[in-house]
PDB file of N, CA and C in Angstrom:
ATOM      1  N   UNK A   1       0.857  -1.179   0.000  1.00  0.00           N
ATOM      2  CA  UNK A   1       0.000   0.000   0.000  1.00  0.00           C
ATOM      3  C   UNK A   1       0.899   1.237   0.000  1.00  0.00           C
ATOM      4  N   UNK A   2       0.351   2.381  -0.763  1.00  0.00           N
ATOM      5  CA  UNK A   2       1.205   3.269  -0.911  1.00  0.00           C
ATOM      6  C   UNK A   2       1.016   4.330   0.276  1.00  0.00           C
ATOM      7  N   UNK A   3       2.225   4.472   0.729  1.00  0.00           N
ATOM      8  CA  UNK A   3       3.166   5.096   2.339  1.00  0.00           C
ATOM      9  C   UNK A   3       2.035   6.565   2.934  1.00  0.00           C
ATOM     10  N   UNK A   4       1.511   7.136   1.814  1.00  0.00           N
ATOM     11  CA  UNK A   4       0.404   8.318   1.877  1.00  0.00           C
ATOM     12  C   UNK A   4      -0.460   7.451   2.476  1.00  0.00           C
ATOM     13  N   UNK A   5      -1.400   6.698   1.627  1.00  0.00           N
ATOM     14  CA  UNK A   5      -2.716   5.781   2.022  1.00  0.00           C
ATOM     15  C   UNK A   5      -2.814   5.537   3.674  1.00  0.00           C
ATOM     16  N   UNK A   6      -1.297   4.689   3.734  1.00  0.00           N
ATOM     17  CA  UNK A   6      -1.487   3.905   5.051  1.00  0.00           C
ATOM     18  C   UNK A   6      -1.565   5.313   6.107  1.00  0.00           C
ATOM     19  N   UNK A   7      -0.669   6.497   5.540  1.00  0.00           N
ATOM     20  CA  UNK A   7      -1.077   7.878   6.763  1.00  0.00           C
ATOM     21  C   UNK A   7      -2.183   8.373   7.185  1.00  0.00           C
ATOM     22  N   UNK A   8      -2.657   8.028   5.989  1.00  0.00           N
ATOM     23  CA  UNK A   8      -4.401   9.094   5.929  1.00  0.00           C
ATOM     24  C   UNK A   8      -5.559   7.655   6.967  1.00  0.00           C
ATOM     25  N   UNK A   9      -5.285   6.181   6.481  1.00  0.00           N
ATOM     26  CA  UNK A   9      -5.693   5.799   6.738  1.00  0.00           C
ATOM     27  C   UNK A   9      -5.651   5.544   8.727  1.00  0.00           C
ATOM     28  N   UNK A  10      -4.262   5.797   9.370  1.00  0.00           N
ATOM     29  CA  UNK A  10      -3.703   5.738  10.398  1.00  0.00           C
ATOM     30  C   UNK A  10      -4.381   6.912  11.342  1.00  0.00           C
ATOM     31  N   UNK A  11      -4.826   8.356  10.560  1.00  0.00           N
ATOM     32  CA  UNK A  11      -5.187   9.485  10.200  1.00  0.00           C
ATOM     33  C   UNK A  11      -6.942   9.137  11.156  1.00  0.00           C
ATOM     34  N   UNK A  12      -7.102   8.621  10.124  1.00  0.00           N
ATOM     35  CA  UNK A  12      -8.884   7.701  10.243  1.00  0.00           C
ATOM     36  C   UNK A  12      -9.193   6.847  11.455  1.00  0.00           C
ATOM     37  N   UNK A  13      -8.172   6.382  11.692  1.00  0.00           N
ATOM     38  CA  UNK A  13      -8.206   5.253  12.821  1.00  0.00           C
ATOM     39  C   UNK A  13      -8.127   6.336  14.364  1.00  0.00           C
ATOM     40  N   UNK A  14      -7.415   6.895  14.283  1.00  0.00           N
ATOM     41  CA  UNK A  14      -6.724   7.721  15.427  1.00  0.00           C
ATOM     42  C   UNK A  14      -8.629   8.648  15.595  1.00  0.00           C
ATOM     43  N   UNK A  15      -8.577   9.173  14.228  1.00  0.00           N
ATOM     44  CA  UNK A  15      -9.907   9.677  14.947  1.00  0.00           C
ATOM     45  C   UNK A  15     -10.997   8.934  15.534  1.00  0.00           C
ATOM     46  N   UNK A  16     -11.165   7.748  14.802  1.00  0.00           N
ATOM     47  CA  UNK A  16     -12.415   7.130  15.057  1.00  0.00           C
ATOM     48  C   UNK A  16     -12.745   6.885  16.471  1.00  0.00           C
ATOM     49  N   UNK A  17     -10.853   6.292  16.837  1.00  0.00           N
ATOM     50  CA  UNK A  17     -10.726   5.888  18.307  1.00  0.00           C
ATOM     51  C   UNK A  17     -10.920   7.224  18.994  1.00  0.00           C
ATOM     52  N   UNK A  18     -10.815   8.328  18.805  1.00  0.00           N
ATOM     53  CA  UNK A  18     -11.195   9.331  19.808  1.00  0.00           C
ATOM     54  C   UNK A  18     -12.187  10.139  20.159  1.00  0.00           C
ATOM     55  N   UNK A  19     -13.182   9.897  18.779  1.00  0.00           N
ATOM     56  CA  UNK A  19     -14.789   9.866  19.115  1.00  0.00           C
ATOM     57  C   UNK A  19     -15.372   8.589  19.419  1.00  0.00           C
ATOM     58  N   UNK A  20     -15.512   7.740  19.518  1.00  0.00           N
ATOM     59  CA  UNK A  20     -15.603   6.505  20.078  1.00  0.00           C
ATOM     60  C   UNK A  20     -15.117   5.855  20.961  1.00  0.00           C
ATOM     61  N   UNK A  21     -14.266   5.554  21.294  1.00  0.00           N
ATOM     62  CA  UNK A  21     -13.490   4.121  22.053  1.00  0.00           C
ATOM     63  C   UNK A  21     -13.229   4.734  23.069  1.00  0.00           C
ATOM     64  N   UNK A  22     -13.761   3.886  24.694  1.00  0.00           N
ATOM     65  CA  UNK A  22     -13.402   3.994  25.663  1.00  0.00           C
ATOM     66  C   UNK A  22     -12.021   3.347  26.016  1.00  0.00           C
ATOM     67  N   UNK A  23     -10.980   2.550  26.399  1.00  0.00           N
ATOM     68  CA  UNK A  23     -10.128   1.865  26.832  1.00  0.00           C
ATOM     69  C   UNK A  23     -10.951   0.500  27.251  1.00  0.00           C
ATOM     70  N   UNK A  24     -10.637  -0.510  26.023  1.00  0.00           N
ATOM     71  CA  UNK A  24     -10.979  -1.711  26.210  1.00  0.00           C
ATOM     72  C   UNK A  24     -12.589  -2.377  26.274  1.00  0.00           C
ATOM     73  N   UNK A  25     -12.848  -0.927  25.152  1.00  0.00           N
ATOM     74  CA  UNK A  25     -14.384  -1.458  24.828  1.00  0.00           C
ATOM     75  C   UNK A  25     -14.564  -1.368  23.344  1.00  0.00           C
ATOM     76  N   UNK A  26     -15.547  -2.135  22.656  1.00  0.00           N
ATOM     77  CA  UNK A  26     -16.025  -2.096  21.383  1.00  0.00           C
ATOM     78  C   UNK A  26     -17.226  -1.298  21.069  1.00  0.00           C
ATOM     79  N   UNK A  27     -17.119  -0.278  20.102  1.00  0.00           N
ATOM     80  CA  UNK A  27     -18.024   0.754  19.880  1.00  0.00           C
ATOM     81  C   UNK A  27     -18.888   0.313  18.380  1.00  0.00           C
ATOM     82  N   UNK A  28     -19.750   0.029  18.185  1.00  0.00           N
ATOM     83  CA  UNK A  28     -20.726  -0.709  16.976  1.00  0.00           C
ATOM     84  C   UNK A  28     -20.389   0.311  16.056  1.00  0.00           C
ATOM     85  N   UNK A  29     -20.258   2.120  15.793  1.00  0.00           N
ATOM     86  CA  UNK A  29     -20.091   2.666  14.923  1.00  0.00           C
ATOM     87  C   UNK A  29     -18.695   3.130  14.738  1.00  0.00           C
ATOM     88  N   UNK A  30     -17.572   2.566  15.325  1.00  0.00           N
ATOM     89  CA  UNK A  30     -16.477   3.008  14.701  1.00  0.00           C
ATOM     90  C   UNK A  30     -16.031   2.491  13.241  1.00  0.00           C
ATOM     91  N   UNK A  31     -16.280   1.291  12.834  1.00  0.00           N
ATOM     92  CA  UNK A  31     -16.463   1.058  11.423  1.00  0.00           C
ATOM     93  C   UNK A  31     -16.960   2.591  10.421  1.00  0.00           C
ATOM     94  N   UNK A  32     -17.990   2.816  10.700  1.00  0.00           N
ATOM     95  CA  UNK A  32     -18.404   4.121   9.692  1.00  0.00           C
ATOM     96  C   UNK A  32     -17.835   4.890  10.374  1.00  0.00           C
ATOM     97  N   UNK A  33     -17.653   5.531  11.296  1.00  0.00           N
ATOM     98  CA  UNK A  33     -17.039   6.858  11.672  1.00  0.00           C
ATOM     99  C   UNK A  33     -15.768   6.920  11.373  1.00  0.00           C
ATOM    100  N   UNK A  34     -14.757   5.848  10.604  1.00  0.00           N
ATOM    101  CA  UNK A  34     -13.332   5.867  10.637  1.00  0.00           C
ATOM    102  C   UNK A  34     -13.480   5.685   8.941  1.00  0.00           C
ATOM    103  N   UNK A  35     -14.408   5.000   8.317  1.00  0.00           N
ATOM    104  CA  UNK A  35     -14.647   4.764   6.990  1.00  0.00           C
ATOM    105  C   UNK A  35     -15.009   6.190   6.285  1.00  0.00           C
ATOM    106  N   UNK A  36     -16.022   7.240   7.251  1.00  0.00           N
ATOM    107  CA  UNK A  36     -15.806   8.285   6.597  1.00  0.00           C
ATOM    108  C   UNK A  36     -15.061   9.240   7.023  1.00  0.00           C
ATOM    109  N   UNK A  37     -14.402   9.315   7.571  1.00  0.00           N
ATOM    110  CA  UNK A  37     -13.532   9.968   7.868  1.00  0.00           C
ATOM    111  C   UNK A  37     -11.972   9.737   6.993  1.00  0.00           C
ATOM    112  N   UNK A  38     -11.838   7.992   6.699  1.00  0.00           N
ATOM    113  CA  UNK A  38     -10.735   7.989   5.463  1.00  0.00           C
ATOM    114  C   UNK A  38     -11.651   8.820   4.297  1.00  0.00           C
ATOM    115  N   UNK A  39     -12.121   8.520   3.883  1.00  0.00           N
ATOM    116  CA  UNK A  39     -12.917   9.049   2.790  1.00  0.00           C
ATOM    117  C   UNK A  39     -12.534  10.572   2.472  1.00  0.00           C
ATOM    118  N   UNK A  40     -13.376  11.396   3.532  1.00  0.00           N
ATOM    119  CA  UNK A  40     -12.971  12.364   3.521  1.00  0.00           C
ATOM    120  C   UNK A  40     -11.449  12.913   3.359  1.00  0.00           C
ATOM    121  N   UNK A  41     -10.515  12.496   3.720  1.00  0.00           N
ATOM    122  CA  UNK A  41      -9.355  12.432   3.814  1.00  0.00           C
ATOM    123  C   UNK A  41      -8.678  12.141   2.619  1.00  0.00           C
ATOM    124  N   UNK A  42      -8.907  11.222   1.762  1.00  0.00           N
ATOM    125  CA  UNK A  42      -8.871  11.046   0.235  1.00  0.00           C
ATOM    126  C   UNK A  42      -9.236  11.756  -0.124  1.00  0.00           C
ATOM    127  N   UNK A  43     -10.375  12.539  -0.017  1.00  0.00           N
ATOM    128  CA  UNK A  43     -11.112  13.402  -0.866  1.00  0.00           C
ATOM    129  C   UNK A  43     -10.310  14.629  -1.089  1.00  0.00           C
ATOM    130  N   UNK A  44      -9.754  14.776   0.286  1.00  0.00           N
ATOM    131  CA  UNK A  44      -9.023  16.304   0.164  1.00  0.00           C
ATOM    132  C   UNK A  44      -7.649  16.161  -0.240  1.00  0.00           C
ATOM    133  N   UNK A  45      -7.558  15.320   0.289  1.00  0.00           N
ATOM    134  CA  UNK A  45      -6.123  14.984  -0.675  1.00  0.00           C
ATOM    135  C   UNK A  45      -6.203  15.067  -2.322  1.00  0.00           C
ATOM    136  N   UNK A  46      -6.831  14.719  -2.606  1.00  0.00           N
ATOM    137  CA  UNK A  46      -7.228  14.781  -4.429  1.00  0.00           C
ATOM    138  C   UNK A  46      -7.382  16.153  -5.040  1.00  0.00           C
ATOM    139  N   UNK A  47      -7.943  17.157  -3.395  1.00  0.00           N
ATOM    140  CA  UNK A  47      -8.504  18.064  -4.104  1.00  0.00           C
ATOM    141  C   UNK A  47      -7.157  18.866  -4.087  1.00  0.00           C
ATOM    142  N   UNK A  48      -6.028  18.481  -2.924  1.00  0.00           N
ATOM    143  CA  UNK A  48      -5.137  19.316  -2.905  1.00  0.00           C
ATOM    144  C   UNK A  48      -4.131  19.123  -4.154  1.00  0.00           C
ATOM    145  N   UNK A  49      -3.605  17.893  -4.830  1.00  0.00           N
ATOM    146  CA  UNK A  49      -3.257  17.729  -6.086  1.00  0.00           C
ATOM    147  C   UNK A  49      -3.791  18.853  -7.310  1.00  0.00           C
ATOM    148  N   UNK A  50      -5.269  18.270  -7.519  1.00  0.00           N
ATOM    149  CA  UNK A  50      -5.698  19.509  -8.465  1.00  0.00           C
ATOM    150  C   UNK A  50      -5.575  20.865  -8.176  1.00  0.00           C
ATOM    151  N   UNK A  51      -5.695  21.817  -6.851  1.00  0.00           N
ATOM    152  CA  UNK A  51      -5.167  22.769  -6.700  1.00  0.00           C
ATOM    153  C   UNK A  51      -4.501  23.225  -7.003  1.00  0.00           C
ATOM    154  N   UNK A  52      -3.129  22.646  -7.106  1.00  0.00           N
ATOM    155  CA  UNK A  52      -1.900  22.682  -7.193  1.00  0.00           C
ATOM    156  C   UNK A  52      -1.771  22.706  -8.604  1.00  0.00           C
ATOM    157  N   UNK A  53      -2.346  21.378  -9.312  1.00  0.00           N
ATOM    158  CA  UNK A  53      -2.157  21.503 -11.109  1.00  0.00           C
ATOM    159  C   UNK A  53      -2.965  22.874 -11.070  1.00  0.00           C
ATOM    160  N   UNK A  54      -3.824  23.330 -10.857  1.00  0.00           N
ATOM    161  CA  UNK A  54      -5.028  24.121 -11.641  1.00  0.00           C
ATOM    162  C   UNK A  54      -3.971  25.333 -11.684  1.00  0.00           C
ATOM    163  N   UNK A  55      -3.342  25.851 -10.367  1.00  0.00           N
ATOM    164  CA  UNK A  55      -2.253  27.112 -11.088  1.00  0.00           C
ATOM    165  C   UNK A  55      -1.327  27.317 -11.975  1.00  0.00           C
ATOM    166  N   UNK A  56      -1.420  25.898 -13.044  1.00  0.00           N
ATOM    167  CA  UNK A  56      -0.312  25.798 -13.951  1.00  0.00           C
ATOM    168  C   UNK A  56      -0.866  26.416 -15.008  1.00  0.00           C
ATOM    169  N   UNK A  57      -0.047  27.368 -15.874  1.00  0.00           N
ATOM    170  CA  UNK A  57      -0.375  28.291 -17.296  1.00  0.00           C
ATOM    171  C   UNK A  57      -1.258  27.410 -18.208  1.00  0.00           C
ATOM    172  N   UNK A  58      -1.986  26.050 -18.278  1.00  0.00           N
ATOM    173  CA  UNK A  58      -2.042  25.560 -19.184  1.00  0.00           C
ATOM    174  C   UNK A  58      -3.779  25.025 -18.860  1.00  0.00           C
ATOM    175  N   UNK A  59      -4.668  24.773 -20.252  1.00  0.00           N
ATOM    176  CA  UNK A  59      -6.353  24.357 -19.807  1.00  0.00           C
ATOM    177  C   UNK A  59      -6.017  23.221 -19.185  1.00  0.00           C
ATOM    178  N   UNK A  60      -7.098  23.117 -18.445  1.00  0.00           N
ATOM    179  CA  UNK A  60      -7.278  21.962 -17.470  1.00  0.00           C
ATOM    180  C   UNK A  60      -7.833  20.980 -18.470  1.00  0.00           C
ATOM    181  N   UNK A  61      -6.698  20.141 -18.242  1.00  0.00           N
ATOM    182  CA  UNK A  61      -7.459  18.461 -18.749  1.00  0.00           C
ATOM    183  C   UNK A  61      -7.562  17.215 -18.122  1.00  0.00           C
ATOM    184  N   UNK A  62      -8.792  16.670 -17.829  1.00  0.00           N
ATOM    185  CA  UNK A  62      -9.200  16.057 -16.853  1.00  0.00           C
ATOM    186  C   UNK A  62      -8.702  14.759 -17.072  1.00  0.00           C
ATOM    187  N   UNK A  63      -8.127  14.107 -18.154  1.00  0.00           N
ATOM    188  CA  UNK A  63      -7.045  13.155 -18.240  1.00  0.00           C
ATOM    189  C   UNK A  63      -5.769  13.296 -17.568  1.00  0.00           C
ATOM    190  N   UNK A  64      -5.151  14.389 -17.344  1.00  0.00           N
ATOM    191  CA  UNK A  64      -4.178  14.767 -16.715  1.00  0.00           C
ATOM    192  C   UNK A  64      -4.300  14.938 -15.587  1.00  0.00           C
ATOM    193  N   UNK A  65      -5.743  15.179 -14.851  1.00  0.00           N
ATOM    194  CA  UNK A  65      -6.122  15.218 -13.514  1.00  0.00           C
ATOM    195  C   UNK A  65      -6.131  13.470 -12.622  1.00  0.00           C
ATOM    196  N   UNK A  66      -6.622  12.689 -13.623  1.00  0.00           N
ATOM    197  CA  UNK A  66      -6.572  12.112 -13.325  1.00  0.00           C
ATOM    198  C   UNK A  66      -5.110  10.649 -13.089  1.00  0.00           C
ATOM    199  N   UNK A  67      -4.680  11.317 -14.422  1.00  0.00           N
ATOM    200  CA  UNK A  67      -3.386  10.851 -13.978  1.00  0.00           C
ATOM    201  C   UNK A  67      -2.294  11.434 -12.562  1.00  0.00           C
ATOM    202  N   UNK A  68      -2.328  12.670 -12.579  1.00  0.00           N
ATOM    203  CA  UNK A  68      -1.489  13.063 -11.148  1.00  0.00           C
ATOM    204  C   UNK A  68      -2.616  12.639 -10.181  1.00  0.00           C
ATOM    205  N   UNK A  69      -3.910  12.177  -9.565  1.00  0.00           N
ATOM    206  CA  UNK A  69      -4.028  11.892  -8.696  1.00  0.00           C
ATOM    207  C   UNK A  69      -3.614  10.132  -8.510  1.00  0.00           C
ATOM    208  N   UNK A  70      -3.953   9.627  -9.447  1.00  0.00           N
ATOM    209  CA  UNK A  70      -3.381   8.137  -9.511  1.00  0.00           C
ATOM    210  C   UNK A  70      -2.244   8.358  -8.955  1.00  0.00           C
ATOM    211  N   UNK A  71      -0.854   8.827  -9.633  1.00  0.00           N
ATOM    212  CA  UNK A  71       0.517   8.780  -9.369  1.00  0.00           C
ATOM    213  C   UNK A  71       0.392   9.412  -7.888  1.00  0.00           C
ATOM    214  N   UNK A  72      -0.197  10.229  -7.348  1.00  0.00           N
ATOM    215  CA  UNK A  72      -0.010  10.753  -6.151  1.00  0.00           C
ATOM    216  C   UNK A  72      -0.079   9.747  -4.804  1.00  0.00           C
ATOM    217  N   UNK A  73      -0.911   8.739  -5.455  1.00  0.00           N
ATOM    218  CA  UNK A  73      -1.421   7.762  -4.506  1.00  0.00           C
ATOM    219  C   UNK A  73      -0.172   6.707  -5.089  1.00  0.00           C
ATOM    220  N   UNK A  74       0.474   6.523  -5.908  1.00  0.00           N
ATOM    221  CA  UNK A  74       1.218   5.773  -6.272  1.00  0.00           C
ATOM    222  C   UNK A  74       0.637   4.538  -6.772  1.00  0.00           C
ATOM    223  N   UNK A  75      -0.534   4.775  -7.283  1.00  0.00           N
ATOM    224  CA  UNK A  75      -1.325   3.717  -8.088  1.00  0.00           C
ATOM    225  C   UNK A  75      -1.533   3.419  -9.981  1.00  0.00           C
ATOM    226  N   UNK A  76      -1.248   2.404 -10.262  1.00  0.00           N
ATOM    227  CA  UNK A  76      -1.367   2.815 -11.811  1.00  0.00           C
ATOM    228  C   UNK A  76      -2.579   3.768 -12.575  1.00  0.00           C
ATOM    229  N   UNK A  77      -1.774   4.243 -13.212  1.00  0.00           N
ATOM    230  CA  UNK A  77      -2.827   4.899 -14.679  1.00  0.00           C
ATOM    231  C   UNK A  77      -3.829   4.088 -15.181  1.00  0.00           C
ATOM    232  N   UNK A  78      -4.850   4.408 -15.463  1.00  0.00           N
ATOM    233  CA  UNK A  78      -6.420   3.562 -15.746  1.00  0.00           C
ATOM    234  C   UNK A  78      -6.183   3.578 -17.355  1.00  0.00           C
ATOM    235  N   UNK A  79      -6.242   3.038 -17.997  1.00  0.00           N
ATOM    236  CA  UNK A  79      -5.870   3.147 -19.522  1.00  0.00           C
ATOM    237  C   UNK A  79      -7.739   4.539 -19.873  1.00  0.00           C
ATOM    238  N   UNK A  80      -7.073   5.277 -20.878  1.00  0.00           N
ATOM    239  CA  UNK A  80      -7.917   5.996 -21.146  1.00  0.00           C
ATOM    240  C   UNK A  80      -9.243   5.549 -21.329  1.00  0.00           C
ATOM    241  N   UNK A  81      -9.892   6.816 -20.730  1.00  0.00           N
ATOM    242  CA  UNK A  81     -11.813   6.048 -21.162  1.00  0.00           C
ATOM    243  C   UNK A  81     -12.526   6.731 -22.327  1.00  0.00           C
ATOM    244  N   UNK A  82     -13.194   6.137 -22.641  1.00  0.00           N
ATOM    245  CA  UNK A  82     -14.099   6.156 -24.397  1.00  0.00           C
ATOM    246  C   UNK A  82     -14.966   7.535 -23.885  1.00  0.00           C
ATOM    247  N   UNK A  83     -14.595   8.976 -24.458  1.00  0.00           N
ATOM    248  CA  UNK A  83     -15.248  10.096 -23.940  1.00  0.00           C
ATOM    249  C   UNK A  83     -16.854   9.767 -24.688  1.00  0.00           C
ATOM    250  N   UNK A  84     -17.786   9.865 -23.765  1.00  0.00           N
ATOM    251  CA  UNK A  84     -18.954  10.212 -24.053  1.00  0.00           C
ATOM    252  C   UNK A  84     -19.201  12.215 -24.551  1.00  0.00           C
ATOM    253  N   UNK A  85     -19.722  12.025 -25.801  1.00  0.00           N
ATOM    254  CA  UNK A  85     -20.510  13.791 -26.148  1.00  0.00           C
ATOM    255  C   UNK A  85     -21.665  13.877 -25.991  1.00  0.00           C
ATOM    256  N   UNK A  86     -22.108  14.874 -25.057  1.00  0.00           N
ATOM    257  CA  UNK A  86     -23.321  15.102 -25.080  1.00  0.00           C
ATOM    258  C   UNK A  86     -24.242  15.714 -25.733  1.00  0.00           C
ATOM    259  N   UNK A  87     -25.206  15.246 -26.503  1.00  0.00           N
ATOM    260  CA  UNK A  87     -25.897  16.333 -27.231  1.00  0.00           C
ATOM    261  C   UNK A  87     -27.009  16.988 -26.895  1.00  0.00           C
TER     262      UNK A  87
END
């Protein structure tokens, strides 16, 4: 797993346990409260990548967005997808 993931995910855990968990008890909603909370955490992470591209001199292309967030996570490139046009 790539070294970011496991932070954000470590990130998730730490909170869950500190809205939830007494010392040596099991809490029924720390599952979702740590699930969205990684989530969220991905999320902003992605958004902070594109941030970062979006101040570059050049149009935004959402193939390229999606490639630096892949690589950011250190995950492969999705082979390109068949653009739908809308009419």
């Amino acid at each position: 797993m790539n070294e970011r993931i496991k932070e954000l995910s470590e990130q998730a855990d730490n909170y869950a346990d500190g809205k939830t968990q007494m010392p040596g008890e099991y809490h029924p909603d720390w599952h979702d409260i740590r699930d969205e909370k990684f989530a969220e955490l991905i999320i902003k992470e992605c958004s902070k990548v594109i941030e970062t591209w979006k101040k570059e001199p050049f149009p935004f292309d959402e193939d390229l967005a999606v490639q630096l967030i892949h690589e950011h996570f250190g995950l492969e490139v999705p082979p390109k997808h068949i653009k739908v046009i809308k009419i």
